[in-house]
N, C-alpha and C. Protein backbone atom coordinates (compact mmCIF):
# COMPACT_ATOMS: atom_id res chain seq x y z
N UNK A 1 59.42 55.82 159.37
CA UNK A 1 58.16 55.89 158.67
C UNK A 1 58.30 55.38 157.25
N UNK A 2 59.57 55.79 156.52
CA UNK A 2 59.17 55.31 155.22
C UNK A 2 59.97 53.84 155.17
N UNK A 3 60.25 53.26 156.24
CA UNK A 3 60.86 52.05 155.96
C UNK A 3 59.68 51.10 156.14
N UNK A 4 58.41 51.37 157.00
CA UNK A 4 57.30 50.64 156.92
C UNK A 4 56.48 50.80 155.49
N UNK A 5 56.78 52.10 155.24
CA UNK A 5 56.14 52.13 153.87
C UNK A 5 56.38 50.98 152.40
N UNK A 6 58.04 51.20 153.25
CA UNK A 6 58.69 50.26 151.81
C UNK A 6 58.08 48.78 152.40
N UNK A 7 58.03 48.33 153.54
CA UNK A 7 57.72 47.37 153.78
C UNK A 7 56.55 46.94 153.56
N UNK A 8 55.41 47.79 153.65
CA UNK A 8 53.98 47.65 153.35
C UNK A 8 54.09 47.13 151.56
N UNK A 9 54.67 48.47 150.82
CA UNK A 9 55.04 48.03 149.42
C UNK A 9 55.74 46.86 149.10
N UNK A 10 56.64 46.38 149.64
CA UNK A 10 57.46 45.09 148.66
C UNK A 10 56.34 44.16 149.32
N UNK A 11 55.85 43.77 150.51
CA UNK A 11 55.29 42.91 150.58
C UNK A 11 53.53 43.02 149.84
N UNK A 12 53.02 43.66 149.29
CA UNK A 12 52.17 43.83 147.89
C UNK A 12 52.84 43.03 147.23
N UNK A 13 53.75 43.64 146.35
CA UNK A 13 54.66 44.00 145.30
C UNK A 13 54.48 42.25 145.87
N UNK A 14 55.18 41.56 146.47
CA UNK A 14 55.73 39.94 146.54
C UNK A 14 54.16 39.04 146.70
N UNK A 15 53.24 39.67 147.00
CA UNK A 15 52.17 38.84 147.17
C UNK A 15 51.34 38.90 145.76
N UNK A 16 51.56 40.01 145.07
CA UNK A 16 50.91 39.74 144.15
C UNK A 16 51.99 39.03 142.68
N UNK A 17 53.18 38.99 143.05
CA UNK A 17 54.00 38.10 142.42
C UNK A 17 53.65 37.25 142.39
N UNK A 18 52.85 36.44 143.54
CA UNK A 18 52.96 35.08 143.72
C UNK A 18 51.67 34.69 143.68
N UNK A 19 50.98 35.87 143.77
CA UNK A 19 49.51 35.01 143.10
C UNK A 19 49.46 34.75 141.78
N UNK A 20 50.55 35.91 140.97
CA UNK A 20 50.37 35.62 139.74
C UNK A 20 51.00 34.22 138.84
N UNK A 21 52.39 33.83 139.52
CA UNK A 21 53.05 32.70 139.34
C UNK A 21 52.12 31.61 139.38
N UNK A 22 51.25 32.15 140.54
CA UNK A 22 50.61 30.59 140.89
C UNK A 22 49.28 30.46 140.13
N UNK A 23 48.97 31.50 140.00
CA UNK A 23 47.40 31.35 138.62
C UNK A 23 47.86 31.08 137.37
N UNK A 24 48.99 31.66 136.75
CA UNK A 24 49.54 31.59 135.72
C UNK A 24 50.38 30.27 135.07
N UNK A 25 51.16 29.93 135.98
CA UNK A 25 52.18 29.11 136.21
C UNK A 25 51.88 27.50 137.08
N UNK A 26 50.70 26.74 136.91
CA UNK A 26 49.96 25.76 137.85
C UNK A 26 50.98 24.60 138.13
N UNK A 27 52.22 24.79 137.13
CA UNK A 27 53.23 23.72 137.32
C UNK A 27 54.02 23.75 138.43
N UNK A 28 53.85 25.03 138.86
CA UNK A 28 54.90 25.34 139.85
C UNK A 28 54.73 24.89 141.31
N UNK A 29 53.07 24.67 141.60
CA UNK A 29 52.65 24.10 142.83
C UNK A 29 52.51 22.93 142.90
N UNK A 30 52.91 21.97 141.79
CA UNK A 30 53.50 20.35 141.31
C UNK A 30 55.01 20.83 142.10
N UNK A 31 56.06 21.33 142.29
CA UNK A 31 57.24 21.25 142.75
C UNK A 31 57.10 20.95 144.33
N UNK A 32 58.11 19.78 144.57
CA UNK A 32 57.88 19.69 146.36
C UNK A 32 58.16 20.88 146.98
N UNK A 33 59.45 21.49 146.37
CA UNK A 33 59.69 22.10 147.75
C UNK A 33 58.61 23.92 147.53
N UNK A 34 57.97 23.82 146.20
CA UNK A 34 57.64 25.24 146.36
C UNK A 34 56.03 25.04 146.29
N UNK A 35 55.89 23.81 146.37
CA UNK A 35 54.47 23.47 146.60
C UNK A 35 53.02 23.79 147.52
N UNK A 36 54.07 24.74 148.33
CA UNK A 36 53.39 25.59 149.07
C UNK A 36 53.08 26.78 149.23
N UNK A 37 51.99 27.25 148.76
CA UNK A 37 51.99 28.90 148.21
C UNK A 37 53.09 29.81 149.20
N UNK A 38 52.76 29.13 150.63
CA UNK A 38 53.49 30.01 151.82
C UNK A 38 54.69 30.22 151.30
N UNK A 39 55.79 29.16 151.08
CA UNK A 39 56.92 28.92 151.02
C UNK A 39 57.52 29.94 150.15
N UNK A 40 56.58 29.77 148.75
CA UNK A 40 56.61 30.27 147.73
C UNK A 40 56.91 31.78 147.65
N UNK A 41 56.15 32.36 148.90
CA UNK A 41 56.01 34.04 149.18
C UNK A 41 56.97 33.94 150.46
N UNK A 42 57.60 33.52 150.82
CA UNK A 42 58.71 33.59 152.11
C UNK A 42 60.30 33.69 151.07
N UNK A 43 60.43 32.66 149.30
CA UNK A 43 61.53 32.64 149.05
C UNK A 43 61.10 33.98 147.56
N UNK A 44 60.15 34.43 147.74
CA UNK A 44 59.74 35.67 146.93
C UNK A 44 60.25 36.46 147.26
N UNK A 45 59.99 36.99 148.53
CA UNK A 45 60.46 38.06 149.66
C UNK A 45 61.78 38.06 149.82
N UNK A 46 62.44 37.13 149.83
CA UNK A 46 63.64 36.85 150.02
C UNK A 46 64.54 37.31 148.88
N UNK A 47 63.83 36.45 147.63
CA UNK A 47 64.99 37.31 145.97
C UNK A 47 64.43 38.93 145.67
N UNK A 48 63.00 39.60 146.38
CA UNK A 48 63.20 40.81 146.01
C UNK A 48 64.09 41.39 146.66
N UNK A 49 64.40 41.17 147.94
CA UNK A 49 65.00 41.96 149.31
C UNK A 49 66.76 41.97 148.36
N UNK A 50 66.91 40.71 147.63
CA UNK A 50 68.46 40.51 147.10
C UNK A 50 68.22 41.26 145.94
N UNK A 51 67.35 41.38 144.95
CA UNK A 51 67.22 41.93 144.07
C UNK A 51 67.23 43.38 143.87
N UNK A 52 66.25 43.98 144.64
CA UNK A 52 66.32 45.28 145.64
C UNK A 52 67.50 45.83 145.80
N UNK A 53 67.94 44.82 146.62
CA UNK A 53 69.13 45.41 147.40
C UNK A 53 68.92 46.25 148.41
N UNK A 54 67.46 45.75 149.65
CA UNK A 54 67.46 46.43 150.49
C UNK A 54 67.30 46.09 151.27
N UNK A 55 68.07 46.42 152.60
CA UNK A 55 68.68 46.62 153.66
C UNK A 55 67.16 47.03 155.32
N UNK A 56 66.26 46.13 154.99
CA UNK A 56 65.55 46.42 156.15
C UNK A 56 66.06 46.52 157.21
N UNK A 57 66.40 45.25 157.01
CA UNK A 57 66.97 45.36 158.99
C UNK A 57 68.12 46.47 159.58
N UNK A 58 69.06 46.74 158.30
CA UNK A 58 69.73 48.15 158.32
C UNK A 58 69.34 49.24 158.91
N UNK A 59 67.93 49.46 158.40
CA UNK A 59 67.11 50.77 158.27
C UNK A 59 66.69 51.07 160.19
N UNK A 60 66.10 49.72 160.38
CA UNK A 60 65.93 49.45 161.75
C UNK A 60 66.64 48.89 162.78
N UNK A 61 68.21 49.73 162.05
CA UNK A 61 69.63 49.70 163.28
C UNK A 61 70.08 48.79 163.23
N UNK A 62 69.94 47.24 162.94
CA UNK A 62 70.39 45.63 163.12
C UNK A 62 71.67 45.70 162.45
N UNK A 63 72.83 45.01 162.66
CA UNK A 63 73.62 45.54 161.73
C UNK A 63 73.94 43.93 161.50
N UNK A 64 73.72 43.41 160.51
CA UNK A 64 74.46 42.07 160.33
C UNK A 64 76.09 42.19 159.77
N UNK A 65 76.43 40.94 160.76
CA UNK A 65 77.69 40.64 160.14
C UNK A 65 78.06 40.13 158.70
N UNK A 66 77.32 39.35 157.59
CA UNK A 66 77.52 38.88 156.55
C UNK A 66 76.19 39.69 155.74
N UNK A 67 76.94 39.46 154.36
CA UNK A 67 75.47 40.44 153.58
C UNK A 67 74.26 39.08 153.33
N UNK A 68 74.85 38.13 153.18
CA UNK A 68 73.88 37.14 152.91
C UNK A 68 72.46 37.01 154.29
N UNK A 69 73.04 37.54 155.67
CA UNK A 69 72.12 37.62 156.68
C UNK A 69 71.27 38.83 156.37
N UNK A 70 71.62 39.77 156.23
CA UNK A 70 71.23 41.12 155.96
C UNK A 70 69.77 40.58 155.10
N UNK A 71 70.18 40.23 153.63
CA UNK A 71 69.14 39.44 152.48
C UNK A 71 68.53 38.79 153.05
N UNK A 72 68.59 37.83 153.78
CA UNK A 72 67.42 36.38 154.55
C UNK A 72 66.63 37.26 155.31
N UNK A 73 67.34 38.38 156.30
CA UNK A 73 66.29 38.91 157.31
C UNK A 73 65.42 39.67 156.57
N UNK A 74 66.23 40.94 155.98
CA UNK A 74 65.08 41.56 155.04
C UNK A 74 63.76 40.95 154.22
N UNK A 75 64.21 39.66 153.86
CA UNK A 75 63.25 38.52 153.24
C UNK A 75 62.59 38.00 154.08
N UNK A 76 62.59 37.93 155.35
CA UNK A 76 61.80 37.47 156.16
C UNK A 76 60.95 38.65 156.51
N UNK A 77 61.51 39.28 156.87
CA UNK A 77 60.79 40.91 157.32
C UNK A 77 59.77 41.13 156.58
N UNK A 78 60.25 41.24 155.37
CA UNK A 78 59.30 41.39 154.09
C UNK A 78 57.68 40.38 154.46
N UNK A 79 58.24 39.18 154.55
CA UNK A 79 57.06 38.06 154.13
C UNK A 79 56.40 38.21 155.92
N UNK A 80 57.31 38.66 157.12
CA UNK A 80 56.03 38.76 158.30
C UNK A 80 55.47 39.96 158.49
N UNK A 81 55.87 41.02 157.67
CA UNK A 81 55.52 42.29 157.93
C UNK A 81 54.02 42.17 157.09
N UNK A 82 53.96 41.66 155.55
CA UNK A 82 53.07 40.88 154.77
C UNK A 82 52.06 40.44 155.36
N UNK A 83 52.03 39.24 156.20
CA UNK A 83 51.19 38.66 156.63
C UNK A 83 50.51 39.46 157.83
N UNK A 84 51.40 40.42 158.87
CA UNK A 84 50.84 41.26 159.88
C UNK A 84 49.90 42.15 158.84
N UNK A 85 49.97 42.41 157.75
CA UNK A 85 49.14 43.55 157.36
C UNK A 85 48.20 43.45 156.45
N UNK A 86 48.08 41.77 155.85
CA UNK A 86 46.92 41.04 155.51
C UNK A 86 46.18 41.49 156.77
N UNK A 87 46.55 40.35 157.68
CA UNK A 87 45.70 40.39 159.28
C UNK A 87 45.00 41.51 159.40
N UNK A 88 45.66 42.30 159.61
CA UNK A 88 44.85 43.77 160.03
C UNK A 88 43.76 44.37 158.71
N UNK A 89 43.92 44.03 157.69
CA UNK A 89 43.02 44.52 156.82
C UNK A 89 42.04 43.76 156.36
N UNK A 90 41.88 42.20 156.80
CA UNK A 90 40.75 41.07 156.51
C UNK A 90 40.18 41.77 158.20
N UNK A 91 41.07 41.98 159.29
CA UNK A 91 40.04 42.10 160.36
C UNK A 91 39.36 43.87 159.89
N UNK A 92 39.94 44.62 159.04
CA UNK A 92 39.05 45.74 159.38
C UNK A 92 37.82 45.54 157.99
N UNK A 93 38.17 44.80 157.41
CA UNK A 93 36.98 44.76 156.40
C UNK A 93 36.23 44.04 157.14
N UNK A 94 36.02 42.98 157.83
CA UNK A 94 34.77 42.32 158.36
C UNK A 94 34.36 43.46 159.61
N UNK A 95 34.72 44.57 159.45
CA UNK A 95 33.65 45.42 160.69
C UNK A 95 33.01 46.61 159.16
């Protein structure tokens, strides 16, 4: 339970990072490779999870062999757990 919580939270916490970079910061969506807001919130997710220092996929038994896998998945986790819970809250506001 509270590992979805944290997950509900960092992925906030990374989306509103990156809206702010990107309202704030207009140079940054001039860069090829981060030129894509998506991208942008996939390698967000990714330096909080290292920054953090937390261990999603840990939490939910996975045990990686290298810590650098551990960081990418958690960073991924982060940015699809994110987008599953946009989804569900644009579909419950339009009822």
């Amino acid at each position: 339970m509270y590992t979805v919580a944290l997950l509900v939270l960092m992925g906030l916490v990374t989306s509103s990072v990156v809206t702010l970079v990107t309202d704030l910061v207009p140079a940054v969506t001039r860069i090829p490779v981060l030129g894509n807001p998506d991208r942008l919130f996939v390698l967000a997710a990714i330096l909080l999870a290292w920054l953090g220092d937390v261990s999603i996929l840990g939490a939910f038994g996975m045990n990686a062999g290298q810590a650098w896998i551990d960081v990418v998945g958690s960073g991924l986790a982060i940015a699809g757990f994110a987008s599953i819970t946009n989804s569900v809250v644009s579909y419950l506001d339009r009822k």
